[in-house]
C-alpha atoms as a PDB file:
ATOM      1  CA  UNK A   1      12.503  -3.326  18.837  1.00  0.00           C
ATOM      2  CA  UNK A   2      14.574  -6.154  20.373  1.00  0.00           C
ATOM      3  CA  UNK A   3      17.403  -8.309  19.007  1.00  0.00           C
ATOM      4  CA  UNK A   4      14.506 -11.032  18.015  1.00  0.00           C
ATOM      5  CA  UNK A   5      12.666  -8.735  16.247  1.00  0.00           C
ATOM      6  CA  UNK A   6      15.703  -7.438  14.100  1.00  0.00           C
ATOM      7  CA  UNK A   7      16.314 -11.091  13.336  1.00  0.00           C
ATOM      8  CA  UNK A   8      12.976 -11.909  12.332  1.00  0.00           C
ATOM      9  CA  UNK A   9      13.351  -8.389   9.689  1.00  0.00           C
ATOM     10  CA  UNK A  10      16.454  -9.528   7.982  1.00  0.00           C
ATOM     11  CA  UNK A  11      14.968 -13.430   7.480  1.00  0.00           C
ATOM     12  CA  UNK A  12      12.229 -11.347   6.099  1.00  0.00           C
ATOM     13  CA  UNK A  13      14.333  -8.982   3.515  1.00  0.00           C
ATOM     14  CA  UNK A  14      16.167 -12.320   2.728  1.00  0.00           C
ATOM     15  CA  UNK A  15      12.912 -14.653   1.965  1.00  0.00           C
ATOM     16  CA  UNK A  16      11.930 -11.536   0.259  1.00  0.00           C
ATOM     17  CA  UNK A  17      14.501 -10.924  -2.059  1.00  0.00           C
ATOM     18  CA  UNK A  18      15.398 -14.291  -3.223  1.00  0.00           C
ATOM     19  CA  UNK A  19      11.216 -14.753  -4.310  1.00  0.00           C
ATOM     20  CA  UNK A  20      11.286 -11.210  -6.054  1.00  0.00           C
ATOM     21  CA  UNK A  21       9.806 -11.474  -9.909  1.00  0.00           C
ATOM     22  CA  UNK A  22      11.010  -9.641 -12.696  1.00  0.00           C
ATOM     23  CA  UNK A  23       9.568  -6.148 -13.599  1.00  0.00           C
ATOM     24  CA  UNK A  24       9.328  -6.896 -17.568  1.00  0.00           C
ATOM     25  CA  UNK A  25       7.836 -10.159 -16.767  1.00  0.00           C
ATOM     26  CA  UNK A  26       5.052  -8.529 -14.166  1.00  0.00           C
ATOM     27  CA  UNK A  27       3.728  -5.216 -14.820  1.00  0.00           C
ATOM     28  CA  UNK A  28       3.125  -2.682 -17.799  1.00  0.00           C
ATOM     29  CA  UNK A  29       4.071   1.267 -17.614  1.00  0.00           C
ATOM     30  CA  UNK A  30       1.025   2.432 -18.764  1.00  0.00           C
ATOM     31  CA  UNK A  31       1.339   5.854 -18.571  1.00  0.00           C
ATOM     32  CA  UNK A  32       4.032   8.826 -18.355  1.00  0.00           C
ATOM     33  CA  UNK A  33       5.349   8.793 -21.779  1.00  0.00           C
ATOM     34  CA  UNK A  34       8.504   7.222 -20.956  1.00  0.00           C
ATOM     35  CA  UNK A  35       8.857   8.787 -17.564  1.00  0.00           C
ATOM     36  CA  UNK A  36       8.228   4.993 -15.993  1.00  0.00           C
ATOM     37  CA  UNK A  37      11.331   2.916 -17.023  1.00  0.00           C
ATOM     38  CA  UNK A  38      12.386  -0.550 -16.006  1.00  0.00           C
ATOM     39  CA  UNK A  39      16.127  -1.038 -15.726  1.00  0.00           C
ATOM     40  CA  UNK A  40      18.954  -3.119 -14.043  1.00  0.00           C
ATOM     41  CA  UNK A  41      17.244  -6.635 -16.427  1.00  0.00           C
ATOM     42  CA  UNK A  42      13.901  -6.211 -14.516  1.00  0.00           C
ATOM     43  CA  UNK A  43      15.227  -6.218 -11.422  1.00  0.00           C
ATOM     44  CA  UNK A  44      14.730  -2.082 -10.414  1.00  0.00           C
ATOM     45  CA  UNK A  45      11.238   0.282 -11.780  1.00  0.00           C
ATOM     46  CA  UNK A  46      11.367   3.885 -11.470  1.00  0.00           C
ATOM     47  CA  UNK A  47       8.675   6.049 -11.804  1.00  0.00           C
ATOM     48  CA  UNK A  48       9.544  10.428 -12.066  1.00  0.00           C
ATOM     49  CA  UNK A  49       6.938  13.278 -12.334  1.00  0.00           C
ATOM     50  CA  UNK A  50       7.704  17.023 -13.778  1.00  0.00           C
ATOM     51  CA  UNK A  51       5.624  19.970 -14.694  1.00  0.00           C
ATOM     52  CA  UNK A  52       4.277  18.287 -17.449  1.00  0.00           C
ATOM     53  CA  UNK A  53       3.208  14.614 -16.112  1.00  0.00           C
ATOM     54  CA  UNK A  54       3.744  11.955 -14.160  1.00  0.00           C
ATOM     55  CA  UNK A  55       3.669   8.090 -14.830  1.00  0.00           C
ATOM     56  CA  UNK A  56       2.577   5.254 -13.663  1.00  0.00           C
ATOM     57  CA  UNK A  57       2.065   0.803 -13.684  1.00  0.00           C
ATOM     58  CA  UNK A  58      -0.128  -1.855 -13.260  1.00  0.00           C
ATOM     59  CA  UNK A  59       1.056  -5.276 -12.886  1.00  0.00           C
ATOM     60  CA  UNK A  60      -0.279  -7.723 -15.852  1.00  0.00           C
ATOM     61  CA  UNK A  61      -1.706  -9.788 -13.100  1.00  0.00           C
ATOM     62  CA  UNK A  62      -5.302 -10.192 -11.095  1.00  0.00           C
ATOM     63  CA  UNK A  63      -5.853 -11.229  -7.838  1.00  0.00           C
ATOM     64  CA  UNK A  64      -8.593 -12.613  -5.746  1.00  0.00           C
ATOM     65  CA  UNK A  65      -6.990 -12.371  -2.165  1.00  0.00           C
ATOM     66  CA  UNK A  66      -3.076 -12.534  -1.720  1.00  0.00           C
ATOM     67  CA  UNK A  67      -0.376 -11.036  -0.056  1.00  0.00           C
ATOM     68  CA  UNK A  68       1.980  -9.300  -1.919  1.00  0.00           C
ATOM     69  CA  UNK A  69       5.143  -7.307  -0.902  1.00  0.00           C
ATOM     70  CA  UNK A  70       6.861  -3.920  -3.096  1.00  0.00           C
ATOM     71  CA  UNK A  71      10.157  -2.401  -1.841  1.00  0.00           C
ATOM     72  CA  UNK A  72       9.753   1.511  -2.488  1.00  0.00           C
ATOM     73  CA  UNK A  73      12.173   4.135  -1.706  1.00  0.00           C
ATOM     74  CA  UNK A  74      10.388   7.145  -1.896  1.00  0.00           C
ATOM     75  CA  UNK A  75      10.930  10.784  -3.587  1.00  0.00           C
ATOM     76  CA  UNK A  76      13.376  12.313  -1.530  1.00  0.00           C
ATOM     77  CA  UNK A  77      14.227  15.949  -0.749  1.00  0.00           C
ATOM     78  CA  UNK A  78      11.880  18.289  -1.318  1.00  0.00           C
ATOM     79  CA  UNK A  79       8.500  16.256  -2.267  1.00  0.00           C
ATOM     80  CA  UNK A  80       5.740  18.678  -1.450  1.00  0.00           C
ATOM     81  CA  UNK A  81       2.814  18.392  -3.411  1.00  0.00           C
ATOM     82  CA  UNK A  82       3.702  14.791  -4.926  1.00  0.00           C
ATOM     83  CA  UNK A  83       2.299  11.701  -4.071  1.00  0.00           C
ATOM     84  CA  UNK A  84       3.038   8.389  -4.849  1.00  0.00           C
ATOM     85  CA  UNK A  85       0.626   5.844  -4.672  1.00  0.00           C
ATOM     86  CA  UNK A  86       0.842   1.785  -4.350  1.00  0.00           C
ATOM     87  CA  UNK A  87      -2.737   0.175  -4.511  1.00  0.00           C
ATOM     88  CA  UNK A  88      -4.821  -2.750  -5.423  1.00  0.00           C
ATOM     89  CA  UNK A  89      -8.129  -1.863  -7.098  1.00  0.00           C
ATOM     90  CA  UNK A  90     -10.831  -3.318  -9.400  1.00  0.00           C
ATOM     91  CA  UNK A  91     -12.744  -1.694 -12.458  1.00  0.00           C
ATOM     92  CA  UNK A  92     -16.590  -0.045 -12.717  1.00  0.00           C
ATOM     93  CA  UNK A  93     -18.573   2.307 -10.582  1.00  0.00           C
ATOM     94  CA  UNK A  94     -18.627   0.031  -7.529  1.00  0.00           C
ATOM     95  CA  UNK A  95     -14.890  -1.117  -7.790  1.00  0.00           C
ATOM     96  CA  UNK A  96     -12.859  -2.283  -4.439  1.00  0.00           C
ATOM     97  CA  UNK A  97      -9.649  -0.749  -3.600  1.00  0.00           C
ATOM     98  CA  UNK A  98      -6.775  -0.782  -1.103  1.00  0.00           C
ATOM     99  CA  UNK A  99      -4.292   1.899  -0.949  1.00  0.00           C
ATOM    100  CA  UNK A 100      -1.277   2.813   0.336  1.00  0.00           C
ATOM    101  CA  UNK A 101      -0.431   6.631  -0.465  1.00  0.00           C
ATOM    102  CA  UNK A 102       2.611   8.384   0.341  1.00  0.00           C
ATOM    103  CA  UNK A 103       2.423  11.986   0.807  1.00  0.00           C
ATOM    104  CA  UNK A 104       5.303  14.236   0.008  1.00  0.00           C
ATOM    105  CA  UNK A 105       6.495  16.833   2.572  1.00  0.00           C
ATOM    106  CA  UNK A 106       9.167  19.711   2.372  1.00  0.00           C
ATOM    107  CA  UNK A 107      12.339  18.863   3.155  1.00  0.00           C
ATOM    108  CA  UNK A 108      12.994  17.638   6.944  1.00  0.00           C
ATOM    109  CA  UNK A 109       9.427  16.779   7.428  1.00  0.00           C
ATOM    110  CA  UNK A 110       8.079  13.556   7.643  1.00  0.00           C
ATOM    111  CA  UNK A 111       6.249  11.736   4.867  1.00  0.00           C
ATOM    112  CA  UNK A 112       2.646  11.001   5.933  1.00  0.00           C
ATOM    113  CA  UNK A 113       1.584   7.115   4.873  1.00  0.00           C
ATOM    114  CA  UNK A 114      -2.111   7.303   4.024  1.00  0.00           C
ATOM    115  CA  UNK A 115      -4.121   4.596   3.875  1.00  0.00           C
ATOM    116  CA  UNK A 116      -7.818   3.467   2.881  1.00  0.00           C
ATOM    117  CA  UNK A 117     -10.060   0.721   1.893  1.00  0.00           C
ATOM    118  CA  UNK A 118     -13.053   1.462  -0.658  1.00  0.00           C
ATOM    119  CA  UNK A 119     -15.661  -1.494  -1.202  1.00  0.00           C
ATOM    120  CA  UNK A 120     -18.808  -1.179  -3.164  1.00  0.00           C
ATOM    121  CA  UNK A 121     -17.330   2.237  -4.274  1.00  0.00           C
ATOM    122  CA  UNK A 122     -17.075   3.480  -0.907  1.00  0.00           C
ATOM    123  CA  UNK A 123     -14.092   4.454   1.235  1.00  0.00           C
ATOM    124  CA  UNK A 124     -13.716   7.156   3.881  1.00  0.00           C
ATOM    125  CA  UNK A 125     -11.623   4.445   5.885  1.00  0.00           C
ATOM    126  CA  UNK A 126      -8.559   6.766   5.863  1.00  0.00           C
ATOM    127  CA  UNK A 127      -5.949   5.924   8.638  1.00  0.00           C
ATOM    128  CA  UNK A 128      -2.808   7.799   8.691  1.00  0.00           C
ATOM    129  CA  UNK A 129       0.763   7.289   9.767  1.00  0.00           C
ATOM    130  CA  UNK A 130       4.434   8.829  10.199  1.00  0.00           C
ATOM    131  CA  UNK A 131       7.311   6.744   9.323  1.00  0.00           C
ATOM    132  CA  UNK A 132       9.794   5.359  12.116  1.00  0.00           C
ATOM    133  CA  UNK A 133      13.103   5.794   9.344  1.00  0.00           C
ATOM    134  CA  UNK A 134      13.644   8.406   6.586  1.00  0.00           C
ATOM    135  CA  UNK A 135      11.216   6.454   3.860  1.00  0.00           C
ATOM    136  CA  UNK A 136      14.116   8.519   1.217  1.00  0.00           C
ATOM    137  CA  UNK A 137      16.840   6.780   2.216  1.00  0.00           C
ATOM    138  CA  UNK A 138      16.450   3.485   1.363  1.00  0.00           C
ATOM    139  CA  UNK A 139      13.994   0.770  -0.014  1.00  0.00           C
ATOM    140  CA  UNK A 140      11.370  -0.594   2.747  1.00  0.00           C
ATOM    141  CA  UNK A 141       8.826  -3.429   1.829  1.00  0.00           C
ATOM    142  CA  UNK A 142       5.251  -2.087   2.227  1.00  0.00           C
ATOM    143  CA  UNK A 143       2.696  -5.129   2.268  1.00  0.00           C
ATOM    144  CA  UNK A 144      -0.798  -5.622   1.560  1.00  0.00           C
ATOM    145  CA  UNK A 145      -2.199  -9.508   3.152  1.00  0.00           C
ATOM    146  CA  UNK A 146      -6.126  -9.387   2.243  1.00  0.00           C
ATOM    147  CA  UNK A 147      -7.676 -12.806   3.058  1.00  0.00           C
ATOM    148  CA  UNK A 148     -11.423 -13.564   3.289  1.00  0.00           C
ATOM    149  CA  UNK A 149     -11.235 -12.317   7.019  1.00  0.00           C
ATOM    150  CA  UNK A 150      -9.213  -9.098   7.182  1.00  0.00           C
ATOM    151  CA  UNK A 151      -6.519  -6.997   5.415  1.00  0.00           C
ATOM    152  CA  UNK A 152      -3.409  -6.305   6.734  1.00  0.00           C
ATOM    153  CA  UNK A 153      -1.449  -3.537   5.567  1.00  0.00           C
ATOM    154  CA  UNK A 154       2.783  -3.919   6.905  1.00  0.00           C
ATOM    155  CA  UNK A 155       5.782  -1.926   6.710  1.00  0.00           C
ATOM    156  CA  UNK A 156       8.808  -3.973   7.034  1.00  0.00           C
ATOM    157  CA  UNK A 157       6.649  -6.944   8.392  1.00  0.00           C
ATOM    158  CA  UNK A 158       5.296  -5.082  11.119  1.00  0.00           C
ATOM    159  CA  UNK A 159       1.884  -4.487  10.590  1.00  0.00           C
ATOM    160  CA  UNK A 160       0.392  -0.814  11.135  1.00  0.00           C
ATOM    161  CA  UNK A 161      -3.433  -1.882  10.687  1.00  0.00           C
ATOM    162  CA  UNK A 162      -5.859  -4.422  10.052  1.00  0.00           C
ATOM    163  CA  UNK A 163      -9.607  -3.600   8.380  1.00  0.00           C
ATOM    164  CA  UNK A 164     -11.582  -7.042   9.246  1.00  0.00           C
ATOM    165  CA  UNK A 165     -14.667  -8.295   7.214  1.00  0.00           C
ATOM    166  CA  UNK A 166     -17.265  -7.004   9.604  1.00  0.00           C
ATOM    167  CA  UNK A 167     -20.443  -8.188   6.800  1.00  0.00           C
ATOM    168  CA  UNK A 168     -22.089  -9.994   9.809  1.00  0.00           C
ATOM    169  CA  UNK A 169     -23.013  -6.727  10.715  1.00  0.00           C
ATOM    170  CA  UNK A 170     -23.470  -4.934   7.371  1.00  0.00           C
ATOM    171  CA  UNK A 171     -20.222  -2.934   6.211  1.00  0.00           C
ATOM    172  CA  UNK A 172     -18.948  -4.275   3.004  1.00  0.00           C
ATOM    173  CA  UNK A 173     -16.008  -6.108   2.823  1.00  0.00           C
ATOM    174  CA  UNK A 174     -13.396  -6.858  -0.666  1.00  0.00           C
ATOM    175  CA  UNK A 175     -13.938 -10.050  -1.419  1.00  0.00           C
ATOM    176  CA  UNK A 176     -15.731 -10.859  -5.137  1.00  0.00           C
ATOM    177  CA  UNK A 177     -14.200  -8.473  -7.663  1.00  0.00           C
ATOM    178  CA  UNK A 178     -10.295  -9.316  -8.570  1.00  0.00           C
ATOM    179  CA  UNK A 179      -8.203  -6.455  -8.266  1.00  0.00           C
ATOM    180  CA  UNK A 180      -4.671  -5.624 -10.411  1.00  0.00           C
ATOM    181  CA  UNK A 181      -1.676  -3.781  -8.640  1.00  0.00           C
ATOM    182  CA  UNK A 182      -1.435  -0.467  -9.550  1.00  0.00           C
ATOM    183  CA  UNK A 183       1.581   2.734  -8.724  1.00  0.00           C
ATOM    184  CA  UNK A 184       1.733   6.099  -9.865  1.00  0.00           C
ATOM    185  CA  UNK A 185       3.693   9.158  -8.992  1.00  0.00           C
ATOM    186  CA  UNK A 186       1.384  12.148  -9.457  1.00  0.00           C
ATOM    187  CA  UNK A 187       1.017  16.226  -8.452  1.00  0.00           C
ATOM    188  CA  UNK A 188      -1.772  16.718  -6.216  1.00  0.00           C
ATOM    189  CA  UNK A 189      -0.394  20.403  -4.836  1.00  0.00           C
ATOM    190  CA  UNK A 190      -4.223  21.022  -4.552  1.00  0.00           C
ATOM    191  CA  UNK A 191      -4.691  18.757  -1.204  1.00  0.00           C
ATOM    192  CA  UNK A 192      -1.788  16.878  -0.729  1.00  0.00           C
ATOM    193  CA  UNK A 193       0.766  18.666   1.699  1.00  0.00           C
ATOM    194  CA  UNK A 194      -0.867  20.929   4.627  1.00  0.00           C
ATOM    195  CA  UNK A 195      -3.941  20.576   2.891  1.00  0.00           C
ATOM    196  CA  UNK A 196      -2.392  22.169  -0.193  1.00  0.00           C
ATOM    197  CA  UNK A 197      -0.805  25.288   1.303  1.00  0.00           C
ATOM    198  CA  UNK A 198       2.303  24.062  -0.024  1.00  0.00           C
ATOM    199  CA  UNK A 199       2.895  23.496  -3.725  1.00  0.00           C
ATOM    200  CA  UNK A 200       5.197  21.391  -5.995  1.00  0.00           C
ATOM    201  CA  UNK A 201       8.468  23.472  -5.981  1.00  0.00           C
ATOM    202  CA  UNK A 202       9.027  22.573  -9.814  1.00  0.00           C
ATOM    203  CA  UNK A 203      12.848  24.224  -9.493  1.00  0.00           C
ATOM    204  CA  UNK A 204      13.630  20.766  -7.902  1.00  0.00           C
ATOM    205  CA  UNK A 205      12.218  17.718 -10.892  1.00  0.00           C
ATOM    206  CA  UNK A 206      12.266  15.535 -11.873  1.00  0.00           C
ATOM    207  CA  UNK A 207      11.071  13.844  -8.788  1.00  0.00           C
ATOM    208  CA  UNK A 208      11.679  10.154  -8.901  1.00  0.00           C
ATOM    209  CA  UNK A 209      10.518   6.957  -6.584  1.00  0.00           C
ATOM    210  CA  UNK A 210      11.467   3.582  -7.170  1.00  0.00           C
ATOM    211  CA  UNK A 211      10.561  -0.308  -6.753  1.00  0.00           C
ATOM    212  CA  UNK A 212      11.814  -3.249  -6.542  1.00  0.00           C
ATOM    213  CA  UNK A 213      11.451  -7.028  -5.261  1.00  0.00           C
ATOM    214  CA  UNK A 214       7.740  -7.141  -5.933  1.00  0.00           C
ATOM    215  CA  UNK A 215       6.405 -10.452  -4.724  1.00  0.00           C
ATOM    216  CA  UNK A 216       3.388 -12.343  -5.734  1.00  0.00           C
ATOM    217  CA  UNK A 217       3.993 -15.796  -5.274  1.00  0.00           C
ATOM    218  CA  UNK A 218       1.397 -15.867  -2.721  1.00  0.00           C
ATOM    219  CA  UNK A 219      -1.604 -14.881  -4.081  1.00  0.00           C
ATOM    220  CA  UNK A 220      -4.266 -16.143  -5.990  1.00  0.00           C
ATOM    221  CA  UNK A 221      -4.185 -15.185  -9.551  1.00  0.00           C
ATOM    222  CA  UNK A 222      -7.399 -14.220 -11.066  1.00  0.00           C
ATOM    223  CA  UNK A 223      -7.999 -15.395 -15.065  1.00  0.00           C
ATOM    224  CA  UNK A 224     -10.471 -16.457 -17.249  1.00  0.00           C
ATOM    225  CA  UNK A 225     -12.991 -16.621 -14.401  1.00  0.00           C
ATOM    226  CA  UNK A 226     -11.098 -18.560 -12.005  1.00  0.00           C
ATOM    227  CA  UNK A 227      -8.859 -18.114  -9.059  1.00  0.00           C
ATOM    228  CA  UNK A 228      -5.603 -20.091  -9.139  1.00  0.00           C
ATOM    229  CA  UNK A 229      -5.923 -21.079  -5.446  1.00  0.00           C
ATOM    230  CA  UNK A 230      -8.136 -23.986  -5.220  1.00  0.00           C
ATOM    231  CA  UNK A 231      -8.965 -27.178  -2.663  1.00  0.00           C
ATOM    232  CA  UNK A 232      -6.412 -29.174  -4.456  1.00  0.00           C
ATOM    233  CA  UNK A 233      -3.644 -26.766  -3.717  1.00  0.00           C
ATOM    234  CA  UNK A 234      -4.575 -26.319   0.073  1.00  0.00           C
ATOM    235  CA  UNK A 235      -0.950 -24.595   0.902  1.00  0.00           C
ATOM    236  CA  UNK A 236      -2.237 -21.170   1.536  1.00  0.00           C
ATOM    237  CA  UNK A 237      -1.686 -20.407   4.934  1.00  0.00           C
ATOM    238  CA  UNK A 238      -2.440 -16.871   4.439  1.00  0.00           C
ATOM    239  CA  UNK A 239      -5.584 -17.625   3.508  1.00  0.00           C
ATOM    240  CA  UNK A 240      -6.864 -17.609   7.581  1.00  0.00           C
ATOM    241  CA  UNK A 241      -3.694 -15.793   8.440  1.00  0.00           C
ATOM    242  CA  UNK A 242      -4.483 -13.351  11.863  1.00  0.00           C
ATOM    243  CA  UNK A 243      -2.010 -11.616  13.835  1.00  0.00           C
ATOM    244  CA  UNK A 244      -0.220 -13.207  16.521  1.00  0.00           C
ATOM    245  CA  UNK A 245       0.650 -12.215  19.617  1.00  0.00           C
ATOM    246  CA  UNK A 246       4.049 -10.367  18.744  1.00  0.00           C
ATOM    247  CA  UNK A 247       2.272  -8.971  15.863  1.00  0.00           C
ATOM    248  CA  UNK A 248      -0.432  -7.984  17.406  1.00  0.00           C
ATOM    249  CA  UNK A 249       2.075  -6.030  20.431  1.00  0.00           C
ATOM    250  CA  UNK A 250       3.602  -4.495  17.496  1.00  0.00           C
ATOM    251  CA  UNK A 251       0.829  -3.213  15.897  1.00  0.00           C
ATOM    252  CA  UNK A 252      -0.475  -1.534  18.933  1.00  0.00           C
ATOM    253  CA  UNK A 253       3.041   0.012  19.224  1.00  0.00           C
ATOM    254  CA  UNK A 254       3.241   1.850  15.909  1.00  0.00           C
ATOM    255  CA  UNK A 255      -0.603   2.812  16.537  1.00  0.00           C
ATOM    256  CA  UNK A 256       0.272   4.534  19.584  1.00  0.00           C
ATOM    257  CA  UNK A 257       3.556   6.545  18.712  1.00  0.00           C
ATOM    258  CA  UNK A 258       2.833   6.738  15.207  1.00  0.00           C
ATOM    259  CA  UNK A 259      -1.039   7.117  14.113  1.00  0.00           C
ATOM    260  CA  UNK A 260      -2.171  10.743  13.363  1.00  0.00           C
ATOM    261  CA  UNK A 261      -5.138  10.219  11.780  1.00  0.00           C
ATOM    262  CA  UNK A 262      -8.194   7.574  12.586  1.00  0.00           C
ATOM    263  CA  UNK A 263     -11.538   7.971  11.166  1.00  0.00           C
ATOM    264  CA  UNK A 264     -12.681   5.895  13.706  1.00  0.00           C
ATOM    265  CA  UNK A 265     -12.371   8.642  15.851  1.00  0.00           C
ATOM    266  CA  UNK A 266     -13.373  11.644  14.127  1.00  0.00           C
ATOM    267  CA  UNK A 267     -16.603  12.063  15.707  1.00  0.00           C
ATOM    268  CA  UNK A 268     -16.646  15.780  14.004  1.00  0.00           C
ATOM    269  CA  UNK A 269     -16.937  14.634  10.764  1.00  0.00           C
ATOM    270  CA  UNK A 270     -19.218  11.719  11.898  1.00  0.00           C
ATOM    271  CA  UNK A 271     -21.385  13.707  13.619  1.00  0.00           C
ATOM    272  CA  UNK A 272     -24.266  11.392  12.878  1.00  0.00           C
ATOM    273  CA  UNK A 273     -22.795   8.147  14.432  1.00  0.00           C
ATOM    274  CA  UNK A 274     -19.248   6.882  13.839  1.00  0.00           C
ATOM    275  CA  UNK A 275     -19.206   3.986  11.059  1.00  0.00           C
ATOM    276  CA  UNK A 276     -20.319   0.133  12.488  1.00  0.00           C
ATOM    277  CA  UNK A 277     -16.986  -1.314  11.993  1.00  0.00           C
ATOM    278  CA  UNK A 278     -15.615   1.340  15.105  1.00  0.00           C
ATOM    279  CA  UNK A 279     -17.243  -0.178  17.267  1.00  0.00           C
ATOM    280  CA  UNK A 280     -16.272  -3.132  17.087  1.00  0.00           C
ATOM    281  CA  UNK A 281     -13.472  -4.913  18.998  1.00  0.00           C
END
């Protein structure tokens, strides 16, 4: 990336920072028995996982559409088998989701950056992605925009793919059921590296990831009912936000050198016809 672009990252880190909440103040540890601790006066989370269990939060918050920003530096070493995940997701049988999941690798290999979009209760929208920097060696912000058109997922501000609301031609689309934040660090040895050939080397936990700079402040809060975005507070410009053309260039770039995995074009395991939303532009 050029000179412009590296400009346009550290006026991002910068906005970023200086709008970051306060971990007491947004989220609950809801699981891990005290393996999920916020320290540093809000300001740092860390989640760990041994033999015994993981842990995980969820942030006290709904949302109806948003975008919202995390900083994770991720387990480092040795992380076969684990998997941290960093998601948005409603309740019930036909819940909505989108996810970000990180999945560990033995040491020297590349993370893998899975993502996936359920609606209705249905997913099987996985895309995967390496990394372009060692996601171990330092926090990155991984961002989720989801507007009434399209969600965005971004690493770093550059965005790495975009699911659009294709219901004009019948594939469901997140848009009625408010959704909390939710992150957990979790074994899954079973599927998670080389299709679980390699398993959790427990000689090396606790493993730990950890968060910080989680940003809210633009999204609509969901509660009692109603959305906090409204016609009298019209200063959402995220609300119709699409790529432009930088973004759009960029997009394309980390697609090319760094997609390995598009469901769009797995024609083996949709032997029947890929899903609508492929074929569309």
């Amino acid at each position: 990336m050029g000179s412009k672009s590296f400009v346009l990252m550290l006026l991002f880190h910068f906005v970023l920072a200086n709008a970051a909440g306060n971990f007491f103040q947004d989220v609950d540890v809801t699981w891990g028995d005290g393996r999920g601790k916020i320290i540093d006066s809000g300001r740092l989370l860390t989640l760990s996982l041994d033999k015994a269990s993981g842990s995980g939060f969820q942030s006290r918050r709904e949302y109806l559409f948003g975008k919202i920003d995390m900083q994770l530096k991720l387990v480092p070493g040795n992380s076969a088998g684990t998997v941290t995940a960093y998601y948005l997701s409603s309740k019930g049988s036909t819940w909505d989701e989108i996810d970000f999941e990180f999945l560990g690798n033995l040491s020297g290999d590349p993370y893998i950056l899975h993502t996936n979009v359920y609606s209705q209760g249905k997913g099987n929208r996985e895309q995967q992605f390496y990394l372009w920097f060692d996601p171990t060696a330092d926090f990155h912000t991984y961002s989720i925009l989801w507007n009434p058109q399209q969600i965005i997922f971004s690493v770093d501000g550059t965005p790495i793919r975009v699911f659009k609301n294709y219901e004009s031609i019948g594939v469901p689309f997140p848009k009625n059921q408010p959704m909390r934040i939710y992150s957990s660090l979790w074994n899954a040895d079973d599927w998670a590296t080389r299709g679980g050939r390699v398993k959790t080397d427990w000689s090396k936990a606790p493993f730990m990831a950890s968060y910080r700079n989680f940003n809210d402040k633009n999204a609509c809060v969901w509660s009692n009912g109603r959305s906090s975005c409204t016609s009298s507070k019209p200063k959402n410009p995220w609300l119709s936000q699409d790529l432009d053309t930088t973004s759009q260039d960029r997009l394309k770039w980390v697609q090319k050198n760094y997609m390995i995995y598009n469901y769009c074009t797995d024609t083996k395991r949709f032997s029947q016809g890929l899903p609508r939303e492929c074929t569309m532009p």
